[in-house]
Protein backbone atom coordinates (compact mmCIF):
# COMPACT_ATOMS: atom_id res chain seq x y z
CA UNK A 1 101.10 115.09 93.41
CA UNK A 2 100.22 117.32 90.94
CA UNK A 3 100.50 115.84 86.83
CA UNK A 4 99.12 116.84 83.66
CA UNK A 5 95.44 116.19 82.96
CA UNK A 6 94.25 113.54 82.22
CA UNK A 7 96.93 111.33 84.50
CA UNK A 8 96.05 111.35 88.39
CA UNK A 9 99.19 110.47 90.86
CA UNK A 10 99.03 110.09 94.63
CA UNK A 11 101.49 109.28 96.65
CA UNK A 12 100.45 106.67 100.13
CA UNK A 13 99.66 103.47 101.28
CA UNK A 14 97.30 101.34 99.30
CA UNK A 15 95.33 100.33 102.23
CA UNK A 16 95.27 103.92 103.15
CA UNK A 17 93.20 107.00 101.89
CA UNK A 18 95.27 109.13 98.99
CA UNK A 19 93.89 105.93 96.49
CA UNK A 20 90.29 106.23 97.33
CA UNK A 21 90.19 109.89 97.61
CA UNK A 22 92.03 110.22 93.92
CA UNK A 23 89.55 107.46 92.71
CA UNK A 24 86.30 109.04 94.17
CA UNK A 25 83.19 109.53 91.94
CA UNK A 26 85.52 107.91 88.85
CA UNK A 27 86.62 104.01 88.08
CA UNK A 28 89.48 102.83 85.96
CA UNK A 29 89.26 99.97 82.96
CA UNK A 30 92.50 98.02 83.94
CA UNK A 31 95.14 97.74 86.23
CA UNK A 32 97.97 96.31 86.00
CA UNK A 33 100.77 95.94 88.99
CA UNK A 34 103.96 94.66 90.22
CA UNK A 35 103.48 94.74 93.92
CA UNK A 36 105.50 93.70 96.73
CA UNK A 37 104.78 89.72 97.31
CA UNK A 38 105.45 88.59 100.18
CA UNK A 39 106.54 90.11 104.46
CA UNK A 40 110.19 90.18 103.44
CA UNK A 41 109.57 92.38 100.18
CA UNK A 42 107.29 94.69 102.45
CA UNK A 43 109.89 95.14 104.78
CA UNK A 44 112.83 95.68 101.90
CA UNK A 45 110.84 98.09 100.44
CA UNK A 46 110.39 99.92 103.89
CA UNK A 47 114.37 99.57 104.56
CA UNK A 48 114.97 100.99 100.81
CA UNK A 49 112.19 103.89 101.26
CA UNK A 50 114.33 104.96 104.81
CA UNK A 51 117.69 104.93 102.36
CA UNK A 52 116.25 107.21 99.82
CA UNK A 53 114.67 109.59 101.72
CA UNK A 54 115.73 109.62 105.14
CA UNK A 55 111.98 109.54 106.66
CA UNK A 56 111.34 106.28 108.42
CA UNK A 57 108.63 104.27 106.58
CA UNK A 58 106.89 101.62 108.76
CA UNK A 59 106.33 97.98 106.68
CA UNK A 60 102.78 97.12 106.70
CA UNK A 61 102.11 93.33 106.60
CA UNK A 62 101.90 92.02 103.36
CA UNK A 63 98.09 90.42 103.78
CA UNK A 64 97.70 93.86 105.06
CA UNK A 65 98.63 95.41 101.31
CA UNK A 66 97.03 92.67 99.57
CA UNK A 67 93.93 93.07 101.31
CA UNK A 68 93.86 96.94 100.58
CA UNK A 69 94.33 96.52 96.91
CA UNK A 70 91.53 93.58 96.47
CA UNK A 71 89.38 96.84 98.39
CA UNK A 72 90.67 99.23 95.74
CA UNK A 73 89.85 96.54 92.77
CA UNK A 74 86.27 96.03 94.42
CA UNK A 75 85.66 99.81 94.57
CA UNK A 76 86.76 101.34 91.94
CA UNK A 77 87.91 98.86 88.38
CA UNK A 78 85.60 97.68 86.09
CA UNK A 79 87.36 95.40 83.94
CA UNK A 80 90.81 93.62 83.31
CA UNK A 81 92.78 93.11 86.36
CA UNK A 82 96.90 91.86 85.92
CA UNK A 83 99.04 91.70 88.36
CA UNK A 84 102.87 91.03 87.94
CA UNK A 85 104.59 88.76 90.69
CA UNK A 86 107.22 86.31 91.20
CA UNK A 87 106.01 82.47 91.57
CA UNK A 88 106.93 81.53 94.46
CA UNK A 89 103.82 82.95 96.19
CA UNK A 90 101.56 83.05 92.62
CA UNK A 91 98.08 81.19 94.35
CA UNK A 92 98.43 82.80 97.44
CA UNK A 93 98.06 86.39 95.40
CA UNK A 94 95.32 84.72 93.62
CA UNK A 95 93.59 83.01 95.91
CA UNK A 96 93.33 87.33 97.43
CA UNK A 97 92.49 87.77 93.97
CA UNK A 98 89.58 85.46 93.54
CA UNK A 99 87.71 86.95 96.49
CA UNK A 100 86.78 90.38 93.93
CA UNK A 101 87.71 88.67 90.46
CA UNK A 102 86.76 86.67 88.19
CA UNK A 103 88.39 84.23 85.99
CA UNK A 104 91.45 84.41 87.88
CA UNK A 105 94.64 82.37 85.91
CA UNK A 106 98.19 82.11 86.46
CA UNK A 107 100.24 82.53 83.56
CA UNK A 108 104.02 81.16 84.28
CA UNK A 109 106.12 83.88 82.10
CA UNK A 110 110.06 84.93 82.42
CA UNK A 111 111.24 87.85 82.90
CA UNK A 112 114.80 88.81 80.76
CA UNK A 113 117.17 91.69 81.63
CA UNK A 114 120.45 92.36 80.93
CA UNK A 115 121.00 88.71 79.66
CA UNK A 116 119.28 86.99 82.67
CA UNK A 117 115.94 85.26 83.03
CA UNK A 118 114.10 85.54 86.01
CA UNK A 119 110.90 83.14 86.57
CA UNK A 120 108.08 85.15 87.17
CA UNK A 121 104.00 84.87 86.96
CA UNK A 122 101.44 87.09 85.22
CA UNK A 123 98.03 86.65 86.85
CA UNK A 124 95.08 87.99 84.90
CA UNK A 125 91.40 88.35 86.23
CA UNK A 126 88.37 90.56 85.41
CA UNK A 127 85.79 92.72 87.19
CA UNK A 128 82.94 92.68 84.06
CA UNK A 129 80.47 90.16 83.87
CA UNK A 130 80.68 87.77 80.54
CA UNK A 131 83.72 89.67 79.55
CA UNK A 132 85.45 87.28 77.21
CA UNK A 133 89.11 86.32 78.53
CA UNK A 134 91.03 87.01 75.45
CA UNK A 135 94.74 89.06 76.00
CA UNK A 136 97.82 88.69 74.74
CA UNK A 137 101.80 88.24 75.56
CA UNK A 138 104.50 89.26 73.76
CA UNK A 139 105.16 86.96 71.09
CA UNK A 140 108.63 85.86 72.05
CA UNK A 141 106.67 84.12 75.25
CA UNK A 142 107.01 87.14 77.56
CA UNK A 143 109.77 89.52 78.33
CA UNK A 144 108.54 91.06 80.99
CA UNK A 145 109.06 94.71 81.28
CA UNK A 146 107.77 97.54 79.40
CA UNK A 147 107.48 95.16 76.43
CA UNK A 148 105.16 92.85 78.32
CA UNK A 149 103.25 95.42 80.01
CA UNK A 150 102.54 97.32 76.28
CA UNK A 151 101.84 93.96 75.08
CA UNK A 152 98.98 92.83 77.63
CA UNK A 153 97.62 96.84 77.94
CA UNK A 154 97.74 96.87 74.18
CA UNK A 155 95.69 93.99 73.54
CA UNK A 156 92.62 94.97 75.95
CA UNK A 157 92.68 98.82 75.99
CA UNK A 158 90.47 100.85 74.26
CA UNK A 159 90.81 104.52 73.50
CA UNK A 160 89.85 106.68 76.67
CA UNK A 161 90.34 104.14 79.03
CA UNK A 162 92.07 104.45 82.82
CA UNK A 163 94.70 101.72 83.61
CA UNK A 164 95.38 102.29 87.30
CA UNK A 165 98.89 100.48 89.16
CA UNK A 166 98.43 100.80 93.21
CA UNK A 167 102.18 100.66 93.47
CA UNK A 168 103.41 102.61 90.27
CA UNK A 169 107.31 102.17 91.37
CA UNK A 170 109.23 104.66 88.98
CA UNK A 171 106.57 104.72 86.12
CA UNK A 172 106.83 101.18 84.06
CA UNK A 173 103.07 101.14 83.48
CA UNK A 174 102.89 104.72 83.22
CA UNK A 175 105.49 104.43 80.54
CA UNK A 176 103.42 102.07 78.13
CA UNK A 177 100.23 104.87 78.73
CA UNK A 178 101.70 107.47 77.37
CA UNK A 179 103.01 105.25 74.56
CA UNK A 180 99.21 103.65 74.11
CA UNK A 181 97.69 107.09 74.74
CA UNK A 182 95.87 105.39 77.13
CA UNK A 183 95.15 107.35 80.68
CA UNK A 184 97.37 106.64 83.66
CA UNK A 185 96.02 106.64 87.04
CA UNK A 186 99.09 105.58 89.87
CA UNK A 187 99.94 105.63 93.69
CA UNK A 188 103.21 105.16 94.86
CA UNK A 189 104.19 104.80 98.48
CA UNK A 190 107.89 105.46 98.15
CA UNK A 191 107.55 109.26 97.66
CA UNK A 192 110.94 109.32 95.68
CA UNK A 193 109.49 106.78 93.26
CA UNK A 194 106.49 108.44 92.91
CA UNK A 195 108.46 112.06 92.09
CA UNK A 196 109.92 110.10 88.91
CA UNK A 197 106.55 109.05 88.04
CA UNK A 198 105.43 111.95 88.45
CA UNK A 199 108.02 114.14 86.06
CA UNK A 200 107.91 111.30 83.86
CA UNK A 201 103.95 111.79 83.01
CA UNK A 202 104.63 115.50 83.23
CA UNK A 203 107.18 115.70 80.75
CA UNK A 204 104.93 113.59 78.17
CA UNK A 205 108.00 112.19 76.83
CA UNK A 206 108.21 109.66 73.29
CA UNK A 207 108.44 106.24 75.26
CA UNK A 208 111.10 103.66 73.46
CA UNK A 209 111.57 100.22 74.19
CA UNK A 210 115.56 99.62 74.65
């Protein structure tokens, strides 16, 4: 999918090629992602995709995804790793995790919307030797959303780096880059999804938190 420079967008499976091939000869600094956790989320996300679109989109397993992204974090990131899940199946993502990280925590955080709270888990890990551990939540304990996703980016980024999210949704994480001015590198399997992304990162619009 074509973007503006310096944001990179594919559109696939992340145990698949698009990812690798968009990755190829470069790394990013940080990602961050809120993937799929567990078979029955896989298989949602297939039955949604079908809706949407009307092309039939096969579920992979979810050990199957897992195991593609710990590939993409061994390949190609270099340094803070987050990823975004509900808590229910927290250690099994990080016991994935732990296999290519290191310092791998579970952070218990809540996510509010609309006047509900939804228990969810922030797991952080890194992929740079000695690297100190230091990142921060929003103050309030952790919204979750674009305001907890600017908070963690914020606190770790540095100018010119490349967050990457393997499974970019509708743009949340590309969202807080182009607020940070930080680079956004995504993949998106739900083509539909990733077409939102896309305009979203080729519109370079002001960001605001509602």
């Amino acid at each position: 999918m074509k973007v503006h420079e310096p944001h990179r967008l594919v559109c696939g499976s992340v145990d698949g090629l698009p990812i690798h091939q968009m990755l190829n000869g470069t790394h990013a600094d940080i990602l961050y992602a809120d993937p799929p956790w567990d078979d029955a989320h896989m298989a949602s996300f297939a039955t949604m995709a079908r809706k949407q679109t009307g092309v039939a989109v096969q579920p992979i397993r979810w050990e199957t995804f897992i195991t593609g992204m710990c590939s993409v974090l061994a390949g190609h990131v270099k340094g803070w790793v987050f990823v975004e899940m509900g808590r229910q199946h927290a250690e099994r993502t990080a016991s994935y995790l732990r296999l290519v990280c290191e310092d791998v925590t579970i952070h218990p955080t809540t996510y509010r919307s609309g006047g509900q709270e939804r228990p969810t888990t922030l797991i952080s890990g890194h992929r740079r030797p000695g690297h100190a551990a230091t990142w921060r939540v929003p103050a309030d304990g952790g919204t979750g959303g674009l305001r907890q996703v600017l908070a963690v980016l914020s606190s770790v980024a540095k100018p010119g780096d490349v967050v990457l999210d393997p499974c970019c949704g509708t743009g949340l994480t590309a969202k807080a880059c182009l607020r940070l001015g930080l680079t956004f590198y995504g993949n998106e399997l739900n083509a539909m999804r990733a077409r939102k992304t896309a305009s979203l990162l080729e519109s370079g619009a002001t960001v605001r938190i509602s």
